[in-house]
N, C-alpha and C. Protein backbone atom coordinates (compact mmCIF):
# COMPACT_ATOMS: atom_id res chain seq x y z
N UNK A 1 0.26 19.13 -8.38
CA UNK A 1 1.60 18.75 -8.72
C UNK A 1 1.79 17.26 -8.41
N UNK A 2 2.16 16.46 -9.47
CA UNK A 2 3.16 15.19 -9.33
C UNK A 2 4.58 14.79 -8.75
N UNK A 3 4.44 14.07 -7.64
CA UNK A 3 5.42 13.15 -7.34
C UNK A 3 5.89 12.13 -7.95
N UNK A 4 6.81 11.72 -8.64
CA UNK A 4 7.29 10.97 -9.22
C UNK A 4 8.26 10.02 -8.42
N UNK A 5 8.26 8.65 -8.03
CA UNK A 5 8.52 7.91 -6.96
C UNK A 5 10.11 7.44 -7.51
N UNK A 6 11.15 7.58 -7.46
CA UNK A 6 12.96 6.96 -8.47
C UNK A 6 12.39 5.23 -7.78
N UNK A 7 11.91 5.34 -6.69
CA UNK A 7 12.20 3.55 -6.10
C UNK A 7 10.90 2.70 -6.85
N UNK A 8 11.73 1.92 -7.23
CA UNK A 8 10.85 0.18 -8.07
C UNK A 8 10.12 -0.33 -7.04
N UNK A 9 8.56 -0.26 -6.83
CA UNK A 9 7.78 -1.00 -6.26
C UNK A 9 7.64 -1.95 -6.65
N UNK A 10 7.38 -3.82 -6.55
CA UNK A 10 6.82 -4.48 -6.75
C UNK A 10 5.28 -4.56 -6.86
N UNK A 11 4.56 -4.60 -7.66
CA UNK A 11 3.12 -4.12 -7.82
C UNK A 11 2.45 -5.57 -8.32
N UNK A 12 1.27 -6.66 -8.03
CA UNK A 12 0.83 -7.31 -8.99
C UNK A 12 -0.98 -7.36 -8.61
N UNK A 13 -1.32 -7.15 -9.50
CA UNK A 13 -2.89 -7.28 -9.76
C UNK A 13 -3.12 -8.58 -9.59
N UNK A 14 -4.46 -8.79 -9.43
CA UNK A 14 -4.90 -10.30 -9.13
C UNK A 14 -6.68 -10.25 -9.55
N UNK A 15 -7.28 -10.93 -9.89
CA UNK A 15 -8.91 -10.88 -10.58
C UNK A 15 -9.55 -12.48 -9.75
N UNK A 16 -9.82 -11.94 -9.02
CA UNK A 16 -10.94 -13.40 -8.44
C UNK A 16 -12.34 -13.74 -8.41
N UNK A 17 -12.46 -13.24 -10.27
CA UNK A 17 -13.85 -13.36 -10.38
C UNK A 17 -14.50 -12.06 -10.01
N UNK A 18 -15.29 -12.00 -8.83
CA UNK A 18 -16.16 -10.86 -8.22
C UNK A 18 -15.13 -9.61 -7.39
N UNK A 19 -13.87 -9.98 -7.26
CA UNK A 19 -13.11 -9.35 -6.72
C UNK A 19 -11.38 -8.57 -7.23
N UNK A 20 -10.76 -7.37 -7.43
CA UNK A 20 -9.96 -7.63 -8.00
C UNK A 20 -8.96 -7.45 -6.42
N UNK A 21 -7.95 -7.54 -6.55
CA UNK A 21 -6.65 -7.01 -5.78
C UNK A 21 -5.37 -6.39 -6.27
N UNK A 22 -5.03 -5.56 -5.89
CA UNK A 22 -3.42 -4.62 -6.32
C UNK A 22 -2.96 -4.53 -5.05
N UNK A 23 -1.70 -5.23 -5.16
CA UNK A 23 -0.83 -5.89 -3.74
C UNK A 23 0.43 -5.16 -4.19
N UNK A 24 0.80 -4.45 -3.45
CA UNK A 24 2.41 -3.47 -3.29
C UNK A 24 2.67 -4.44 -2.20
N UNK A 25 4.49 -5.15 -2.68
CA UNK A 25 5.41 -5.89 -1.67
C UNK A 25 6.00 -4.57 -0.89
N UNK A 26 6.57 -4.73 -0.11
CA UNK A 26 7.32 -3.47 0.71
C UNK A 26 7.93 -4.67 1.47
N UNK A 27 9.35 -3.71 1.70
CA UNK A 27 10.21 -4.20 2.48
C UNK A 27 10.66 -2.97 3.63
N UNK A 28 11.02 -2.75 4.93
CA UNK A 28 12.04 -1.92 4.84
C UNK A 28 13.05 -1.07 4.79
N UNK A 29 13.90 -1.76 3.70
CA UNK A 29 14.73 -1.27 3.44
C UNK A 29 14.43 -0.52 2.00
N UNK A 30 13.34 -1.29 1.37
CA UNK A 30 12.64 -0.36 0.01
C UNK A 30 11.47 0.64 0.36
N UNK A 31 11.37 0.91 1.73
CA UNK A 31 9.90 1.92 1.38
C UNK A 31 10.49 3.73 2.01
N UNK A 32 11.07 3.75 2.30
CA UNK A 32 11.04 5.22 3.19
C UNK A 32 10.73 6.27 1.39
N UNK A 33 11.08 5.99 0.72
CA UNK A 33 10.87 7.76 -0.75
C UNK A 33 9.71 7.21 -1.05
N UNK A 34 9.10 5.85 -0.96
CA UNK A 34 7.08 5.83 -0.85
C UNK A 34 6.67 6.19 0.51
N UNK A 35 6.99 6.29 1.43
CA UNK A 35 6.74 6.40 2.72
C UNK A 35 6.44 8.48 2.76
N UNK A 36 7.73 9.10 2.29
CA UNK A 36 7.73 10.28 1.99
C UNK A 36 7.20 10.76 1.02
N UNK A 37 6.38 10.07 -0.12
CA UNK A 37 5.68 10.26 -1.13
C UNK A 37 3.92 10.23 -0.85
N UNK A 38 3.92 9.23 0.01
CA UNK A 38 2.45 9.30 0.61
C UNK A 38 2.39 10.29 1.70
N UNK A 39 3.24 10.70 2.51
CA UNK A 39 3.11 11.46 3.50
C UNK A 39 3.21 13.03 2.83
N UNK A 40 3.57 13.34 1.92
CA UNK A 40 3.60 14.51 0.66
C UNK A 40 1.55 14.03 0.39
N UNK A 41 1.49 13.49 0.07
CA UNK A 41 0.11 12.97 -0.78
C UNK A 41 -1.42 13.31 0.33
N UNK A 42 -0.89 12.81 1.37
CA UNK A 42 -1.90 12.56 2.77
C UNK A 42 -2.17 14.54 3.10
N UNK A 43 -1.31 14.80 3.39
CA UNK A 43 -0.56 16.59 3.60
C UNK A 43 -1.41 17.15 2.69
N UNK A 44 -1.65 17.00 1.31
CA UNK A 44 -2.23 17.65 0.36
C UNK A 44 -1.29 18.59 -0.36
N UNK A 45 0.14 17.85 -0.16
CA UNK A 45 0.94 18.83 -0.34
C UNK A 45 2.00 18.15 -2.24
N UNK A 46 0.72 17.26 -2.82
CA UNK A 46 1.00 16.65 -3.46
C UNK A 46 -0.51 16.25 -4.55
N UNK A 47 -0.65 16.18 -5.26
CA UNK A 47 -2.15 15.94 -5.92
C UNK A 47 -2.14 14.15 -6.27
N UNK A 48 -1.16 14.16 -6.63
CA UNK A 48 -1.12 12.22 -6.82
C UNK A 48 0.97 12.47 -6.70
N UNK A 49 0.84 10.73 -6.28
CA UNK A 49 2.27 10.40 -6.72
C UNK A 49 2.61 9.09 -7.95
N UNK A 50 3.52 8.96 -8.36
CA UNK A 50 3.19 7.55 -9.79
C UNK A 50 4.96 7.36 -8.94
N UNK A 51 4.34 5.82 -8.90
CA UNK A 51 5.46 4.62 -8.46
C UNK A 51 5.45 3.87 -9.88
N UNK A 52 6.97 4.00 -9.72
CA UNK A 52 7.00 2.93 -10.92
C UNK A 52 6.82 1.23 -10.68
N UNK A 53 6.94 1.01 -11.82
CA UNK A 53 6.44 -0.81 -11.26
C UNK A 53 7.69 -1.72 -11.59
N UNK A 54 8.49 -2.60 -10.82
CA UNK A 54 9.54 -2.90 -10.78
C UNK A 54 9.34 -4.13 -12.52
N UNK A 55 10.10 -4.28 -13.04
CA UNK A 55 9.70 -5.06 -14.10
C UNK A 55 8.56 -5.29 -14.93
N UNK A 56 8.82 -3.87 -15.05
CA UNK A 56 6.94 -4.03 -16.35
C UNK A 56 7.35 -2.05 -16.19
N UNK A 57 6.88 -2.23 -17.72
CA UNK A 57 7.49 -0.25 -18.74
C UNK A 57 5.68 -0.03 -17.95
N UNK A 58 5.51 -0.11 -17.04
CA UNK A 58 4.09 0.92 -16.37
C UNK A 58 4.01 1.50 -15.10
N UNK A 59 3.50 1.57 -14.41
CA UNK A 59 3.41 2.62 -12.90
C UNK A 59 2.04 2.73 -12.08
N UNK A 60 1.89 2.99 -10.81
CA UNK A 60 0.55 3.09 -10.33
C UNK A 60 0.86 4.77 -9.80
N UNK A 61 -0.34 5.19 -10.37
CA UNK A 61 -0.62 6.18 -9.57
C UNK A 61 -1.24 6.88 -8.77
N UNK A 62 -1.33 7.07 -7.49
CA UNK A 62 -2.19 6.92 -6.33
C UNK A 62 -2.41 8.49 -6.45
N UNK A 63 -3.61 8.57 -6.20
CA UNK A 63 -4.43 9.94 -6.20
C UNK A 63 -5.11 9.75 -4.95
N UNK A 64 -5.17 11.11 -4.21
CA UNK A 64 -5.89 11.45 -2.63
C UNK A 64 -7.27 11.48 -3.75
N UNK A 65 -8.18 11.34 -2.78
CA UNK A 65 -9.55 11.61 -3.10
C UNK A 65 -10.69 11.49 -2.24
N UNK A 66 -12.04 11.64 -2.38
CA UNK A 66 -13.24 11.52 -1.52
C UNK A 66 -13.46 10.13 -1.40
N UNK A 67 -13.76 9.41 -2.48
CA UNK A 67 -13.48 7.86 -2.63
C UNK A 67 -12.62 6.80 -3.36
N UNK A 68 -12.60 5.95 -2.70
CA UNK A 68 -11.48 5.10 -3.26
C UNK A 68 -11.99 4.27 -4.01
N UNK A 69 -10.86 4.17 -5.14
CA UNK A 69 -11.30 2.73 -6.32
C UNK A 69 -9.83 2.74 -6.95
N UNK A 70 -9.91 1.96 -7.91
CA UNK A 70 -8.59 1.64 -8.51
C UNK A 70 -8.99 0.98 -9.71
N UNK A 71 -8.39 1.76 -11.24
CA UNK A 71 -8.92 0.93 -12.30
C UNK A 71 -7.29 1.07 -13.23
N UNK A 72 -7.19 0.67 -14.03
CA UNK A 72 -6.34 0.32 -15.56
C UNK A 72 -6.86 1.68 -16.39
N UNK A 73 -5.76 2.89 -16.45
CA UNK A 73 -5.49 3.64 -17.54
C UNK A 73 -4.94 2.84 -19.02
N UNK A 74 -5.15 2.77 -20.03
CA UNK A 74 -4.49 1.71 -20.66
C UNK A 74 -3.74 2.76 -21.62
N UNK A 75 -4.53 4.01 -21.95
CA UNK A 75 -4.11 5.16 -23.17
C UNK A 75 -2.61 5.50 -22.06
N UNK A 76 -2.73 5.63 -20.36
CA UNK A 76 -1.15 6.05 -20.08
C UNK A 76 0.11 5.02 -19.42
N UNK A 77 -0.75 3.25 -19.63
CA UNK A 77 -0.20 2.17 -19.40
C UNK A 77 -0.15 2.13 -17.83
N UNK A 78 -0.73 2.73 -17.10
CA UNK A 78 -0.88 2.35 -15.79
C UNK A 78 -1.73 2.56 -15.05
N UNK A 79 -1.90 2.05 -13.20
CA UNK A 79 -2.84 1.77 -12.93
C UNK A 79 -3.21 3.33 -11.77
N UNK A 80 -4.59 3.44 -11.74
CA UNK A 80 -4.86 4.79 -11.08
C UNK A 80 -5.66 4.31 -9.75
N UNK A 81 -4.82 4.59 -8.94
CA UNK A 81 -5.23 4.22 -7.48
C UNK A 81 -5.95 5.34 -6.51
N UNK A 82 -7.44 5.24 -6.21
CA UNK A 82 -7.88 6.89 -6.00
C UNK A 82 -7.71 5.82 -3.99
N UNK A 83 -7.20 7.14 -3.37
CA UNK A 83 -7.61 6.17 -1.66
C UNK A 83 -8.21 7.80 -1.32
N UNK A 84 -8.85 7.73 0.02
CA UNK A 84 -8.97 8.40 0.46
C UNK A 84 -8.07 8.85 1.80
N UNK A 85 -8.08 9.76 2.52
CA UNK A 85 -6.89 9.75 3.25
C UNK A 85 -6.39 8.97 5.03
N UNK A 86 -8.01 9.08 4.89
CA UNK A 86 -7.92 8.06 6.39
C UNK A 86 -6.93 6.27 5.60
N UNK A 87 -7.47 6.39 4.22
CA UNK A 87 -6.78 4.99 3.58
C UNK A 87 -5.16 4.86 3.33
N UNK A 88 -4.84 6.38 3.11
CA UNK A 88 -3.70 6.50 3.10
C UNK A 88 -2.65 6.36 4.02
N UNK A 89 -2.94 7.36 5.10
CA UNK A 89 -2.76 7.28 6.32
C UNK A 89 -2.31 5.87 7.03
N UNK A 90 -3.05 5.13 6.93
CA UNK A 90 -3.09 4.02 7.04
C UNK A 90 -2.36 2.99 6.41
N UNK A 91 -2.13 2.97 5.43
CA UNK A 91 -0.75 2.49 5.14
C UNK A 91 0.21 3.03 5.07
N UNK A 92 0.09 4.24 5.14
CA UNK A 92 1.27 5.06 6.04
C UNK A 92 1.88 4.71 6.93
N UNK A 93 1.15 4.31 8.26
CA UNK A 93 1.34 3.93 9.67
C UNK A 93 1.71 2.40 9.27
N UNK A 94 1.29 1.73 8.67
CA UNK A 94 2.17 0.29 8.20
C UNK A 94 3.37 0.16 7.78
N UNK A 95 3.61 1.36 6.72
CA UNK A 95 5.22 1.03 6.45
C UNK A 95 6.22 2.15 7.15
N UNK A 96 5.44 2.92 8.05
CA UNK A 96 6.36 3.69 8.87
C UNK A 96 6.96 2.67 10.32
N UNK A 97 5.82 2.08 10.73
CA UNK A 97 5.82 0.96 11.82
C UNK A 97 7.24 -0.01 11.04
N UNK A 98 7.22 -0.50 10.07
CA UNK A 98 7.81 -1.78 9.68
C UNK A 98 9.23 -1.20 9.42
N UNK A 99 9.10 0.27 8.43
CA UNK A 99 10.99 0.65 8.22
C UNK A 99 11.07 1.19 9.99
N UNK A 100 11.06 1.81 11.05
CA UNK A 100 11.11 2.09 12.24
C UNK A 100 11.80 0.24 12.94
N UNK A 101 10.84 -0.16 12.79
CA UNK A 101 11.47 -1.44 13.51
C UNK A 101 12.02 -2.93 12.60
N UNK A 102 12.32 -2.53 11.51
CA UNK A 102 12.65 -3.15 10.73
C UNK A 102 12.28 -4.38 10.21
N UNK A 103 10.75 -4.72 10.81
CA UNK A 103 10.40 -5.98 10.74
C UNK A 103 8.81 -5.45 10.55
N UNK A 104 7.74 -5.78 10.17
CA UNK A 104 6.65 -5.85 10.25
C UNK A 104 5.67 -6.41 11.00
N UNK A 105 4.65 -5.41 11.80
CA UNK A 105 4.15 -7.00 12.95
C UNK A 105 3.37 -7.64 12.26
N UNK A 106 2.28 -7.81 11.51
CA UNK A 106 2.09 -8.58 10.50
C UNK A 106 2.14 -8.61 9.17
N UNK A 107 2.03 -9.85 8.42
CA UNK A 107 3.02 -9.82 7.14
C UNK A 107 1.68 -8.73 5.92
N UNK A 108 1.09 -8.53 6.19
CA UNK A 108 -0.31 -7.77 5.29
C UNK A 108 -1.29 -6.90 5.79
N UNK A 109 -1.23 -6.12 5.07
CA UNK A 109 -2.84 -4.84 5.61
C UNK A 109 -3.70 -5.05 4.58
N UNK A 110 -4.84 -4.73 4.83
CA UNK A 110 -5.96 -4.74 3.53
C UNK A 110 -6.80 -3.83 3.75
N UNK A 111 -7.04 -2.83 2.38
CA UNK A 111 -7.89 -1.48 2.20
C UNK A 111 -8.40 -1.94 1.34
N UNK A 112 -9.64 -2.06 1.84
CA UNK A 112 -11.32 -2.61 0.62
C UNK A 112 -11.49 -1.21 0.64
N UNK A 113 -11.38 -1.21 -1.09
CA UNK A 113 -12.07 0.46 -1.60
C UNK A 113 -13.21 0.26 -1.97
N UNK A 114 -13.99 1.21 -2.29
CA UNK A 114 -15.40 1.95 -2.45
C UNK A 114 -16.26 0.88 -2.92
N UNK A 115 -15.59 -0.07 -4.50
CA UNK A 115 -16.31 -0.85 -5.07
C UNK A 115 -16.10 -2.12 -4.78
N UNK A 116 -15.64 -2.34 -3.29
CA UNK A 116 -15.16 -3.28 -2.84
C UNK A 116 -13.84 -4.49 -3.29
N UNK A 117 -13.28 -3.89 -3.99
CA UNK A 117 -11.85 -4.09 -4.76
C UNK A 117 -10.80 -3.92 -3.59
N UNK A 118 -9.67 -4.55 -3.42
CA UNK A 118 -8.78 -4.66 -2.56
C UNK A 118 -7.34 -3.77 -2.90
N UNK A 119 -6.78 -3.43 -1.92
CA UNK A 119 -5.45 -2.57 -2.02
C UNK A 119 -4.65 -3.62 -1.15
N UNK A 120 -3.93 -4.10 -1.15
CA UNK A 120 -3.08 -4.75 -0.34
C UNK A 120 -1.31 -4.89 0.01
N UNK A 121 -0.88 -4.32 0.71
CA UNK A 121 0.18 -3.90 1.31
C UNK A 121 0.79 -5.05 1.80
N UNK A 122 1.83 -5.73 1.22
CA UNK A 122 2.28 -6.95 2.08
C UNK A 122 4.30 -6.45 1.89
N UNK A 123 4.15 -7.43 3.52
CA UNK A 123 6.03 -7.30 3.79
C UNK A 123 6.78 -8.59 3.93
N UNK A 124 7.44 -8.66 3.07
CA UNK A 124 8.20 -10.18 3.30
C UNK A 124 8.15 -10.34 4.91
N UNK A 125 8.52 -9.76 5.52
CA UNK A 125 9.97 -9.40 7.23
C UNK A 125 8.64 -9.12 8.01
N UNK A 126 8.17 -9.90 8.87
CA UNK A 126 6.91 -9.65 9.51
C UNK A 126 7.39 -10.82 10.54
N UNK A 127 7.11 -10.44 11.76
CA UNK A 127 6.94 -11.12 13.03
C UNK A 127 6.03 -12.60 12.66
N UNK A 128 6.62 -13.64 13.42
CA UNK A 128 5.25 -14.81 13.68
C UNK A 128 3.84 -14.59 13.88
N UNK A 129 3.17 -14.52 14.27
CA UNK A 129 1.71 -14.86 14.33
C UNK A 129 2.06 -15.21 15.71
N UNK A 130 0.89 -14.66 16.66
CA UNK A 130 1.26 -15.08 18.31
C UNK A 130 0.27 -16.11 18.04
N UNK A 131 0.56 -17.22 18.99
CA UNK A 131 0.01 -18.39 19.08
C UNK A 131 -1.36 -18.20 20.14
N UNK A 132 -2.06 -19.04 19.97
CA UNK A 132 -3.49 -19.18 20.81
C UNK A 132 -3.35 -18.82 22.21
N UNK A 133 -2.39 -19.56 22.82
CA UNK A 133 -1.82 -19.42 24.52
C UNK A 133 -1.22 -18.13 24.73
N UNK A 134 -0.53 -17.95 23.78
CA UNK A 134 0.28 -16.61 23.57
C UNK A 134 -0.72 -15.55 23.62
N UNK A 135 -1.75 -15.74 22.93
CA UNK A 135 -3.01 -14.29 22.84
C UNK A 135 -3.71 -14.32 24.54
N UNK A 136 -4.25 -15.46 24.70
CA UNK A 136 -4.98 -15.55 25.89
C UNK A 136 -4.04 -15.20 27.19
N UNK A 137 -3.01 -15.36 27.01
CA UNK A 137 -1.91 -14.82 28.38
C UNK A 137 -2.35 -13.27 28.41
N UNK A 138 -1.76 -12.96 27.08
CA UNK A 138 -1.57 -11.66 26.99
C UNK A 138 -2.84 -10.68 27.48
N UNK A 139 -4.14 -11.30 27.09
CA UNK A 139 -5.54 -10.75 27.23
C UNK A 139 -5.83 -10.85 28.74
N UNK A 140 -5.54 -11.44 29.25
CA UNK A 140 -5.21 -12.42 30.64
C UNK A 140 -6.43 -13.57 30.40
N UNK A 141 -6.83 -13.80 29.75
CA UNK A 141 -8.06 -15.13 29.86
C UNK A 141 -7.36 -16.39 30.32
């Protein structure tokens, strides 16, 4: 069974030559019905979910699976995102962390799938970057 996501993800592909990337913005105040859509998905209590794509007539649709990749359906105009679930999970715990405290501790996660192609999760609302002195206090060095 399909999940069908009502909330507009920001979605944009990127091609760097040997590498591609598909970067979902999240904010939030926009993620908790993807947040409950992957956590439906992770559960197995869901076979894929399709997010629509905020400004553009297409959608990604993330499928649980054994391995992860991500390619261009073109016959159903959108993109098919296979993760596996430790991958899911995992950006699970990113945008549950960021809507919980309303800020993100850092502004990006990155899930290199199978064919070494990138998934990338970024949040406007993300904490500074601790500074050099700031890390070494903390570590006690």
């Amino acid at each position: 069974m399909r999940k069908h996501n009502s909330e507009l993800i920001v979605v944009s592909e990127t091609d760097y030559g040997t590498q591609r990337a598909l970067t979902f913005f999240t904010s939030p105040s926009t993620s908790m019905d993807f947040c409950v859509s992957l956590r439906l998905l992770a559960e197995k209590s869901r076979d894929s979910i399709i997010v629509p794509v905020q400004s553009r007539s297409e959608a990604v649709e993330i499928v649980r699976d054994v391995k992860s990749r991500w390619d261009r359906n073109l016959a159903l105009n959108r993109v098919v995102l296979r993760l596996t679930t430790v991958q899911i999970s995992f950006m699970l715990d990113y945008l549950l962390r960021t809507y919980r405290d309303g800020i993100a501790d850092v502004d990006h996660i990155d899930i290199e799938v199978d064919n070494g192609d990138y998934v990338i999760v970024r949040s406007p609302e993300a904490r500074a970057p601790l500074s050099a002195d700031e890390a070494k206090r903390r570590l006690g060095l």
